[in-house]
C-alpha atoms as a PDB file:
ATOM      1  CA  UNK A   1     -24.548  87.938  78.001  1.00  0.00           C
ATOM      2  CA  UNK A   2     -26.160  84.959  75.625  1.00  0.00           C
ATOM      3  CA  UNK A   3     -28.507  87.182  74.719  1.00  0.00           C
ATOM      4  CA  UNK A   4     -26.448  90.412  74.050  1.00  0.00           C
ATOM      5  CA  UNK A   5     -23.588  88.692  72.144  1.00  0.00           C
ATOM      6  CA  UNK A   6     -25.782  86.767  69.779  1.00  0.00           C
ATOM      7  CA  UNK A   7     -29.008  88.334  70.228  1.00  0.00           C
ATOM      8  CA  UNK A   8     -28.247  91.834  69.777  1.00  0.00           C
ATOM      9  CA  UNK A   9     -24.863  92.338  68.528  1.00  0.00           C
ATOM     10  CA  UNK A  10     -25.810  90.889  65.211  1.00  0.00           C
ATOM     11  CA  UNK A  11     -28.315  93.672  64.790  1.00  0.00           C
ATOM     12  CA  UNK A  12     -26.172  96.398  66.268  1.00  0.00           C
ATOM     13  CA  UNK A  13     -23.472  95.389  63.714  1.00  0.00           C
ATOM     14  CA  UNK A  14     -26.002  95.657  60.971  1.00  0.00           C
ATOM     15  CA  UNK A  15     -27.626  98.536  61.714  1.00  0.00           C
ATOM     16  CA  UNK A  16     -23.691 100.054  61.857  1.00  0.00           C
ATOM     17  CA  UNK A  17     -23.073  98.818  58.376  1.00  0.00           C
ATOM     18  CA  UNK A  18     -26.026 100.318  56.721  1.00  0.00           C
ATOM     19  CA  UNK A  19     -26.055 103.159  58.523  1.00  0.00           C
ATOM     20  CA  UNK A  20     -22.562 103.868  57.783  1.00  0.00           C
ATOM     21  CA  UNK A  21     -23.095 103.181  54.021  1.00  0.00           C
ATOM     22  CA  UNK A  22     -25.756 105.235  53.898  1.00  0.00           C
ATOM     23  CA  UNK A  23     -23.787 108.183  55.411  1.00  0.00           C
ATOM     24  CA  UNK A  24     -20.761 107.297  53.764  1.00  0.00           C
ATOM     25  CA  UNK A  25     -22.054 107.875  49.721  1.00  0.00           C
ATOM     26  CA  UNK A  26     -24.524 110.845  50.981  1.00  0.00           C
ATOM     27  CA  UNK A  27     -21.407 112.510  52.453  1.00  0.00           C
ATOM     28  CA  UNK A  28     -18.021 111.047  51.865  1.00  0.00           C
ATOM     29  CA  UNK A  29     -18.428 109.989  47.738  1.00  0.00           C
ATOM     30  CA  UNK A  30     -15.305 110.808  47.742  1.00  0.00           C
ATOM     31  CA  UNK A  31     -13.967 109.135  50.224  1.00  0.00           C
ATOM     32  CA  UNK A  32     -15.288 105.971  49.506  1.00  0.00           C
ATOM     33  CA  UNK A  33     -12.221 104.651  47.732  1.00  0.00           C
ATOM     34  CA  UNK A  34      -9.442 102.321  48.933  1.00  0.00           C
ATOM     35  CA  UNK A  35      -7.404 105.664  49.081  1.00  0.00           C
ATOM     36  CA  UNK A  36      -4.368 103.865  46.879  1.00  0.00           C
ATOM     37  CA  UNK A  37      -0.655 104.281  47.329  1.00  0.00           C
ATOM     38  CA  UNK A  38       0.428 102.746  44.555  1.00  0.00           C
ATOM     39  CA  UNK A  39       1.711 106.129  43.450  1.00  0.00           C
ATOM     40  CA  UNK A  40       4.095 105.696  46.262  1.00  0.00           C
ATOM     41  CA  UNK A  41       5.602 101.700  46.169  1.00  0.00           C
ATOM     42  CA  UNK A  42       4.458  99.104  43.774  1.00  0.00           C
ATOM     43  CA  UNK A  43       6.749  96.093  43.782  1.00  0.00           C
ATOM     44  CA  UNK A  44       5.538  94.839  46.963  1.00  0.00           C
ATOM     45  CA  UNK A  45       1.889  95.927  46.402  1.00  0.00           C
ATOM     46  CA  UNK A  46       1.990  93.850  42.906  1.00  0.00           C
ATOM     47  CA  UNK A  47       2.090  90.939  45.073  1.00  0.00           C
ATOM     48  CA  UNK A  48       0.669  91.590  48.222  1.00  0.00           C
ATOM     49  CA  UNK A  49      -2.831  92.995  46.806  1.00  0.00           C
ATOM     50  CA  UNK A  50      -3.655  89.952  44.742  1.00  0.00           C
ATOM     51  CA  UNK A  51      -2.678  87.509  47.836  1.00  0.00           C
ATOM     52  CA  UNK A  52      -4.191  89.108  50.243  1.00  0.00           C
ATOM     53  CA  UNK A  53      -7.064  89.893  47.743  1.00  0.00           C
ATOM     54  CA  UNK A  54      -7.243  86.110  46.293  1.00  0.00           C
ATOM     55  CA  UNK A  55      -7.551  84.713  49.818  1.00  0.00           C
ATOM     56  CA  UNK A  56     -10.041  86.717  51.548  1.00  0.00           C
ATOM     57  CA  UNK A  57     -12.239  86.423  48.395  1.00  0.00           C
ATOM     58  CA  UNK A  58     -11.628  82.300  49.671  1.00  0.00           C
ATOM     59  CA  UNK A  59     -12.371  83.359  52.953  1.00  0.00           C
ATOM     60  CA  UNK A  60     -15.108  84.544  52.516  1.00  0.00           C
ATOM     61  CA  UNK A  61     -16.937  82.169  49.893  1.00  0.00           C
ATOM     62  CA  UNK A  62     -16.466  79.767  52.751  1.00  0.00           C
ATOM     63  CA  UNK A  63     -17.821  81.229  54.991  1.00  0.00           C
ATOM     64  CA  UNK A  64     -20.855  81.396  53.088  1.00  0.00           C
ATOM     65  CA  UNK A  65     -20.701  77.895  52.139  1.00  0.00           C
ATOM     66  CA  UNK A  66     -20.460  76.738  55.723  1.00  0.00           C
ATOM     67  CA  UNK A  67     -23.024  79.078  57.270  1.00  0.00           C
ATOM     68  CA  UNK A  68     -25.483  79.190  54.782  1.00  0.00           C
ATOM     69  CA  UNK A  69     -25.493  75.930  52.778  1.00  0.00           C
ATOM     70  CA  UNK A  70     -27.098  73.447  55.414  1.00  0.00           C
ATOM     71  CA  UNK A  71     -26.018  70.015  56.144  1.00  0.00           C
ATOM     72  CA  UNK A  72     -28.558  68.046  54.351  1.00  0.00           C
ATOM     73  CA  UNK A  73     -27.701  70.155  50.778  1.00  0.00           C
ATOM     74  CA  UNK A  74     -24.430  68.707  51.000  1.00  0.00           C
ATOM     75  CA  UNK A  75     -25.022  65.213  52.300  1.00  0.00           C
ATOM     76  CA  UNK A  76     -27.734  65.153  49.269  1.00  0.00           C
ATOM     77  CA  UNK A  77     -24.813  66.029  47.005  1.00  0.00           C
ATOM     78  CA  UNK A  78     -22.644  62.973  48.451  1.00  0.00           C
ATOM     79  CA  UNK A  79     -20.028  64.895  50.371  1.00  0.00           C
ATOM     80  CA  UNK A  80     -20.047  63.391  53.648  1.00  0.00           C
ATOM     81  CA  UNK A  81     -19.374  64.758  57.195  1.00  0.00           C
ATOM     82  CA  UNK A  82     -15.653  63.688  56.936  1.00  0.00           C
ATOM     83  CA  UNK A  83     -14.897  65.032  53.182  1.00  0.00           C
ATOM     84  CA  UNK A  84     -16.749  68.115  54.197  1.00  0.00           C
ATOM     85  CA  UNK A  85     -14.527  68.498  57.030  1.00  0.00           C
ATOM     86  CA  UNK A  86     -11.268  68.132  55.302  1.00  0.00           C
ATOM     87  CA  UNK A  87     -12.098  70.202  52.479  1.00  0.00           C
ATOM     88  CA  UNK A  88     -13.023  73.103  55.717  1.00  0.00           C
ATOM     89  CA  UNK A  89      -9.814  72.021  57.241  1.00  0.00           C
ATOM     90  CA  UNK A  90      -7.441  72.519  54.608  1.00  0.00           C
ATOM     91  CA  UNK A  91      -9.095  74.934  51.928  1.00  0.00           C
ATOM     92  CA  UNK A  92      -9.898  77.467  54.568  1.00  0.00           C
ATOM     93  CA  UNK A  93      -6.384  76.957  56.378  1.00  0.00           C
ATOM     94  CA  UNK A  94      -4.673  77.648  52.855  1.00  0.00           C
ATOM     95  CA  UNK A  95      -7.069  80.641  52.184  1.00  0.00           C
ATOM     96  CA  UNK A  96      -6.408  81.752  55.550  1.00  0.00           C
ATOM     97  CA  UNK A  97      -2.517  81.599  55.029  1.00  0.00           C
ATOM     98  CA  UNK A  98      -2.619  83.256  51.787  1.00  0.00           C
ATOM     99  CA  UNK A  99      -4.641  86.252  53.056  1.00  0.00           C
ATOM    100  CA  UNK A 100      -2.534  86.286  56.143  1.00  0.00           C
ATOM    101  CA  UNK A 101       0.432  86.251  53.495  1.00  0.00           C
ATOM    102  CA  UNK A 102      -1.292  89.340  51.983  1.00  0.00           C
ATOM    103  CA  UNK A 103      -1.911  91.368  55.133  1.00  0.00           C
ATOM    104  CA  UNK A 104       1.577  90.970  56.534  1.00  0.00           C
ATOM    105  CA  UNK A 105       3.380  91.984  53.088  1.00  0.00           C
ATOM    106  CA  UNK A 106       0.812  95.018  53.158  1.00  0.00           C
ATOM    107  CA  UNK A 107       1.689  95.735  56.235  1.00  0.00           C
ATOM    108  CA  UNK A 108       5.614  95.502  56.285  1.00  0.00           C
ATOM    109  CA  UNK A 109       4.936  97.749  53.072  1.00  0.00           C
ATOM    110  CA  UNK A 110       3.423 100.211  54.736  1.00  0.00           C
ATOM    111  CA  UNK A 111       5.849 100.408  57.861  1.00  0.00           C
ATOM    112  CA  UNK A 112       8.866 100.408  55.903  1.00  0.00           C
ATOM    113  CA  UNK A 113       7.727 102.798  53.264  1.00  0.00           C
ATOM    114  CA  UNK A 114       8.162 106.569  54.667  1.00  0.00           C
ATOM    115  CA  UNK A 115       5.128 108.038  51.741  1.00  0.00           C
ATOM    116  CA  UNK A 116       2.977 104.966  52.282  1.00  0.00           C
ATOM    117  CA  UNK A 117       3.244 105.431  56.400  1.00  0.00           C
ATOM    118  CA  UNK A 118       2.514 108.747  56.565  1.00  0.00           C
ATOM    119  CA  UNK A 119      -0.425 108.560  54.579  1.00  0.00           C
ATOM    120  CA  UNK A 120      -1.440 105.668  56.788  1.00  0.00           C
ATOM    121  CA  UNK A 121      -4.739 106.522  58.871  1.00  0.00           C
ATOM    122  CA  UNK A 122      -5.950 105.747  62.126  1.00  0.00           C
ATOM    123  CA  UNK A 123      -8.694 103.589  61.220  1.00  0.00           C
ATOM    124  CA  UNK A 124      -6.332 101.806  58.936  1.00  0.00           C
ATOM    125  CA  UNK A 125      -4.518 100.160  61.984  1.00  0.00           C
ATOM    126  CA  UNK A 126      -7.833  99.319  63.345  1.00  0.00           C
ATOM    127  CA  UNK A 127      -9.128  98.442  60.171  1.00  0.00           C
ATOM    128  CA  UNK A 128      -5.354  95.933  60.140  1.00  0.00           C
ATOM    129  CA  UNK A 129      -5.831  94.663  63.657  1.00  0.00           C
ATOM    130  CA  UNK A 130      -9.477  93.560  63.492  1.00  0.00           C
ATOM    131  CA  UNK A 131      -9.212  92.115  59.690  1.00  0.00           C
ATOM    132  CA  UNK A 132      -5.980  90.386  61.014  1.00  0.00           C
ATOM    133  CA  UNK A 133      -7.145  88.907  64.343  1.00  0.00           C
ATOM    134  CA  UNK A 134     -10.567  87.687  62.791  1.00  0.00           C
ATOM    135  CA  UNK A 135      -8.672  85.555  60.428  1.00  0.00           C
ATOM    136  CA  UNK A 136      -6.637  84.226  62.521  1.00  0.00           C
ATOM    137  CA  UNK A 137      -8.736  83.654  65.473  1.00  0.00           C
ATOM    138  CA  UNK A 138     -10.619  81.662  62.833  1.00  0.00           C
ATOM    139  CA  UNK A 139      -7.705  79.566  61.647  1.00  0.00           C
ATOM    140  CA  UNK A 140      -6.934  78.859  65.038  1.00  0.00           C
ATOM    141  CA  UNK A 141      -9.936  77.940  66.009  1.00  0.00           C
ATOM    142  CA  UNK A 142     -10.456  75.441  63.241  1.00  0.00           C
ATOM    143  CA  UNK A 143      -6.779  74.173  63.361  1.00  0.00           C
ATOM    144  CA  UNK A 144      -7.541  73.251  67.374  1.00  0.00           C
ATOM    145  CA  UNK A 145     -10.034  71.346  66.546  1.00  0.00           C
ATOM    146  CA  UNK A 146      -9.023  69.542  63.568  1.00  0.00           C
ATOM    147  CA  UNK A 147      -7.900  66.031  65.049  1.00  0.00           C
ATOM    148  CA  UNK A 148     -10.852  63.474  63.644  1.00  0.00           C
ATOM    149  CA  UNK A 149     -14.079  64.312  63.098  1.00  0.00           C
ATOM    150  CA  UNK A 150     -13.400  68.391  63.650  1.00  0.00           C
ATOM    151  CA  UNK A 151     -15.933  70.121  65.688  1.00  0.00           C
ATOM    152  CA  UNK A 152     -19.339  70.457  63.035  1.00  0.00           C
ATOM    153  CA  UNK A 153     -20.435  74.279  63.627  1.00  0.00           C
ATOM    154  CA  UNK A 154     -23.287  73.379  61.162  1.00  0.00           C
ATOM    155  CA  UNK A 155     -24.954  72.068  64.311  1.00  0.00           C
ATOM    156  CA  UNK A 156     -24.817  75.338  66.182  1.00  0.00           C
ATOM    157  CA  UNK A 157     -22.681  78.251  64.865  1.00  0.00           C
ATOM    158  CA  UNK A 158     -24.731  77.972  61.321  1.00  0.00           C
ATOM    159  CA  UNK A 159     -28.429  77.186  62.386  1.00  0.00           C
ATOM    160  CA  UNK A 160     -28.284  80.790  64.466  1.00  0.00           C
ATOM    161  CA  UNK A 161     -26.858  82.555  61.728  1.00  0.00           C
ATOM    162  CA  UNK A 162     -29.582  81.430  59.631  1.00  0.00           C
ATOM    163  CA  UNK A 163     -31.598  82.158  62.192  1.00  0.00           C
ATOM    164  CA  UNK A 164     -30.797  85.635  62.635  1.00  0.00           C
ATOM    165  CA  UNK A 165     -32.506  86.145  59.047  1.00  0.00           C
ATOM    166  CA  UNK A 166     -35.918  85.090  60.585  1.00  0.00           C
ATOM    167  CA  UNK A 167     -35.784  87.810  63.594  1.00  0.00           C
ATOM    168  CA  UNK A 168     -35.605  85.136  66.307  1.00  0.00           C
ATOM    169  CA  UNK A 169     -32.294  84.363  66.466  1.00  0.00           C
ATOM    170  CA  UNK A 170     -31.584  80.734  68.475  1.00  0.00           C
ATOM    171  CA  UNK A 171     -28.847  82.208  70.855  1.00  0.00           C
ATOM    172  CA  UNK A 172     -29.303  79.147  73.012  1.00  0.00           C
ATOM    173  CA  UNK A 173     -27.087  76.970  69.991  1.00  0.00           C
ATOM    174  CA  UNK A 174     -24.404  79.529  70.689  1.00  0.00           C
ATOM    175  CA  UNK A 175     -23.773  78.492  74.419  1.00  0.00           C
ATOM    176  CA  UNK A 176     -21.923  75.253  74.183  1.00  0.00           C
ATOM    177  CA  UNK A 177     -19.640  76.989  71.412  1.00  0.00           C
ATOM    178  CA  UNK A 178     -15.985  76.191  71.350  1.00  0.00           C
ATOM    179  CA  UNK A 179     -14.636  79.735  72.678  1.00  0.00           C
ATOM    180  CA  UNK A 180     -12.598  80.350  69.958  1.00  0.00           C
ATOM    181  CA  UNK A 181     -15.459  80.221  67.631  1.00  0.00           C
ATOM    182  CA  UNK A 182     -17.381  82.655  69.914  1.00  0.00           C
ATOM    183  CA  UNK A 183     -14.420  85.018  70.062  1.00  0.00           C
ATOM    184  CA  UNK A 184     -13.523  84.657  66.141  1.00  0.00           C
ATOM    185  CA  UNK A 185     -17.713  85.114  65.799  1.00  0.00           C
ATOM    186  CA  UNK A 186     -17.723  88.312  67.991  1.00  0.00           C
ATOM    187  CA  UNK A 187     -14.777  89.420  65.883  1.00  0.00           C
ATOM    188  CA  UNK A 188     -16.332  89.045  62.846  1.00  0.00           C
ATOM    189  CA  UNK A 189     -19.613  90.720  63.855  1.00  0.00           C
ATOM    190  CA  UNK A 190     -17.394  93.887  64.606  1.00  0.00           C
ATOM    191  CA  UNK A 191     -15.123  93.908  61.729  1.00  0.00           C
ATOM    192  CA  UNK A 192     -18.412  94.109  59.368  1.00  0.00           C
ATOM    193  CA  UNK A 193     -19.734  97.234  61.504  1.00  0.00           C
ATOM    194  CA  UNK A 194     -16.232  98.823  60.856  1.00  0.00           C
ATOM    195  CA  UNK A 195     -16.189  97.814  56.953  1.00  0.00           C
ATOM    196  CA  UNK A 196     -18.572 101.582  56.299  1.00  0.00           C
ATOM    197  CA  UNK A 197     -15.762 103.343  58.164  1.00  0.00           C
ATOM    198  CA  UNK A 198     -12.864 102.310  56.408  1.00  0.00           C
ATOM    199  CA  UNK A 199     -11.543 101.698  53.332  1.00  0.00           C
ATOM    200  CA  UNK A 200     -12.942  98.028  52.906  1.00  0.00           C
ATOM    201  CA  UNK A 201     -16.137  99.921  51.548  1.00  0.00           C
ATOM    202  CA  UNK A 202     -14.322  99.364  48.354  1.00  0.00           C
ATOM    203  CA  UNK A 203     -15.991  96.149  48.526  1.00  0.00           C
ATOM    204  CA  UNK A 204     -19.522  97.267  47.709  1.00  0.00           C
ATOM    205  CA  UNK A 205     -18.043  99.294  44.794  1.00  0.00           C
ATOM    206  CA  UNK A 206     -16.260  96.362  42.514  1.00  0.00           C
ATOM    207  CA  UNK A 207     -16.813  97.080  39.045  1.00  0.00           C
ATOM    208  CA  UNK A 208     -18.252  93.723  38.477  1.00  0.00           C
ATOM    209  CA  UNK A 209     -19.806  95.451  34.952  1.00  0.00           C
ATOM    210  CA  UNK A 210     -16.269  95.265  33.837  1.00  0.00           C
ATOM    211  CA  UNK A 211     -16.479  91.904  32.802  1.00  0.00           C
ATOM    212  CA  UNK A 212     -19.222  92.280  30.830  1.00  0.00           C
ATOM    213  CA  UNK A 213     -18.136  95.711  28.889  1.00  0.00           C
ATOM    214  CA  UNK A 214     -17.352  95.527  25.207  1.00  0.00           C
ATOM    215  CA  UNK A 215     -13.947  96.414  24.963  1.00  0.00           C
ATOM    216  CA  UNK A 216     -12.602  99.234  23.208  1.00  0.00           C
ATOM    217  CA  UNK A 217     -11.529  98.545  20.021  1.00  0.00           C
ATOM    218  CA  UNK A 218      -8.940 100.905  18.436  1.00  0.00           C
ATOM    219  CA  UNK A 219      -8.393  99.458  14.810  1.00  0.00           C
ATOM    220  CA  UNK A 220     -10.414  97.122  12.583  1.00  0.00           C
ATOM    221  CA  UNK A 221      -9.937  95.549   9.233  1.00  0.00           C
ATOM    222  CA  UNK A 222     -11.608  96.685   6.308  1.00  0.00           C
ATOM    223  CA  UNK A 223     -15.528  96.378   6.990  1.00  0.00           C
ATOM    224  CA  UNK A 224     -15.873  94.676   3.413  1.00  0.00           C
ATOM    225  CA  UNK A 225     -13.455  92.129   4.203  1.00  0.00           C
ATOM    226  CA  UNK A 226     -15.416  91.224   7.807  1.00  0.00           C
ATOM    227  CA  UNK A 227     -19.063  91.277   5.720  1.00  0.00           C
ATOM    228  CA  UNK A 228     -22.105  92.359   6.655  1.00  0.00           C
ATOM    229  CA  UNK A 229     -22.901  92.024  10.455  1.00  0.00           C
ATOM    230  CA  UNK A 230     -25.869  93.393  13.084  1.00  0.00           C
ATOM    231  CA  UNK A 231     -24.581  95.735  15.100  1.00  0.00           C
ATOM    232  CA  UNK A 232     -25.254  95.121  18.951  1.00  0.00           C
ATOM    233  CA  UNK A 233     -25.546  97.755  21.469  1.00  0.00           C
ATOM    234  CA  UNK A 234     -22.210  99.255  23.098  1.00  0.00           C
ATOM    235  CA  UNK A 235     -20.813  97.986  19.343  1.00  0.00           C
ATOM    236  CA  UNK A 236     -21.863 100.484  17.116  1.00  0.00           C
ATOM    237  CA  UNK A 237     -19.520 101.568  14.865  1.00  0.00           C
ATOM    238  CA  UNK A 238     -18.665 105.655  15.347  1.00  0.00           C
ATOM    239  CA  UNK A 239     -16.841 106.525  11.724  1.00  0.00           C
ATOM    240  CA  UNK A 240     -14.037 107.943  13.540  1.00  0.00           C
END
């Protein structure tokens, strides 16, 4: 069982999300969208989709600080054990919470919502229920063992995710594992071989570009009054 659960399943998920986003953009282009209802109800979804939004975005930057940012980076930047734990403890709770927030607001939404419900999907409840229960399996687990110095998965849970990287993953640190963890771990693992297969494939699809795009400009002043200036590209001027 060691060896499936954190020897194999790590692949299997893998192989699922690549495989699935391969499959899904040679096949489904246009399905690979986060299939909107915003058409239908908006005054909930202006504030559920930037909560829910906001705090998996935390969520998830933590998670990548804690499993792939090793101890010694952090002692060498003087945040101590302790500090590092409390920051953990009460960042992630509050990101947790406010994606939680998010995800329960979506959710009433959608139930109480005739147009958004029926154009609610199957794998959208599964896609709710596995999002839902990682997060808070991980809350819990971190808010049971929170009393002094916290339990420090940078011993274990981090050096084998690290490790998977390498192709010898060290599923012998994952055997003295707080359950929760493993649960909230085995969770996880399966919610990212779902992410092809639902509408979180949004996620490889953020226009990050946006932010760098000139914007469109729809009136200038008189080009003699501005002066003389190089014209950079995505700027040039279309005497229109």
């Amino acid at each position: 069982m060691t060896t499936l659960l954190w020897g194999a399943l790590p692949y299997v998920a893998f192989v699922l999300l690549v495989a699935g986003l391969v499959w899904r953009y040679r096949y489904d282009k246009y399905g690979w969208t986060t299939r909107s209802s915003q058409v239908y109800e908006s005054k909930l979804l202006n504030i559920a989709s930037p909560a829910f939004h906001y705090g998996i975005l935390f969520v998830l930057v933590g998670h990548l600080v804690g499993l792939f940012v090793p101890e010694s980076w952090t002692e060498a930047l003087g945040v101590k054990e302790r500090l590092y734990h409390l920051l953990s403890l009460y960042g992630g709770t509050a990101a947790g919470v406010l994606a939680v927030f998010g995800i329960l607001l979506l959710l009433y939404r959608r139930r109480t919502k005739a147009p958004v419900f029926r154009a609610t999907t199957a794998n959208d409840k599964l896609m709710y229920v596995v999002l839902l229960g990682a997060i808070v399996l991980g809350m819990t687990a971190k808010l049971t063992h929170a009393s002094g110095e916290g339990y420090n998965y940078r011993h274990t849970i981090a050096p084998w995710a690290r490790s998977l990287f390498t192709l010898r993953p060290r599923t012998e640190l994952m055997e003295g594992v707080p359950v929760l963890y493993q649960v909230h771990a085995v969770v996880g693992m399966t919610l990212i071989a779902l992410v092809p297969y639902t509408r979180l494939v949004h996620m490889f699809s953020a226009p990050v570009q946006y932010l760098f795009r000139p914007y469109v400009v729809y009136r200038s002043r008189d080009p003699e009054q501005l002066g003389p200036r190089p014209a950079r590209r995505g700027w040039e001027r279309t005497d229109v």
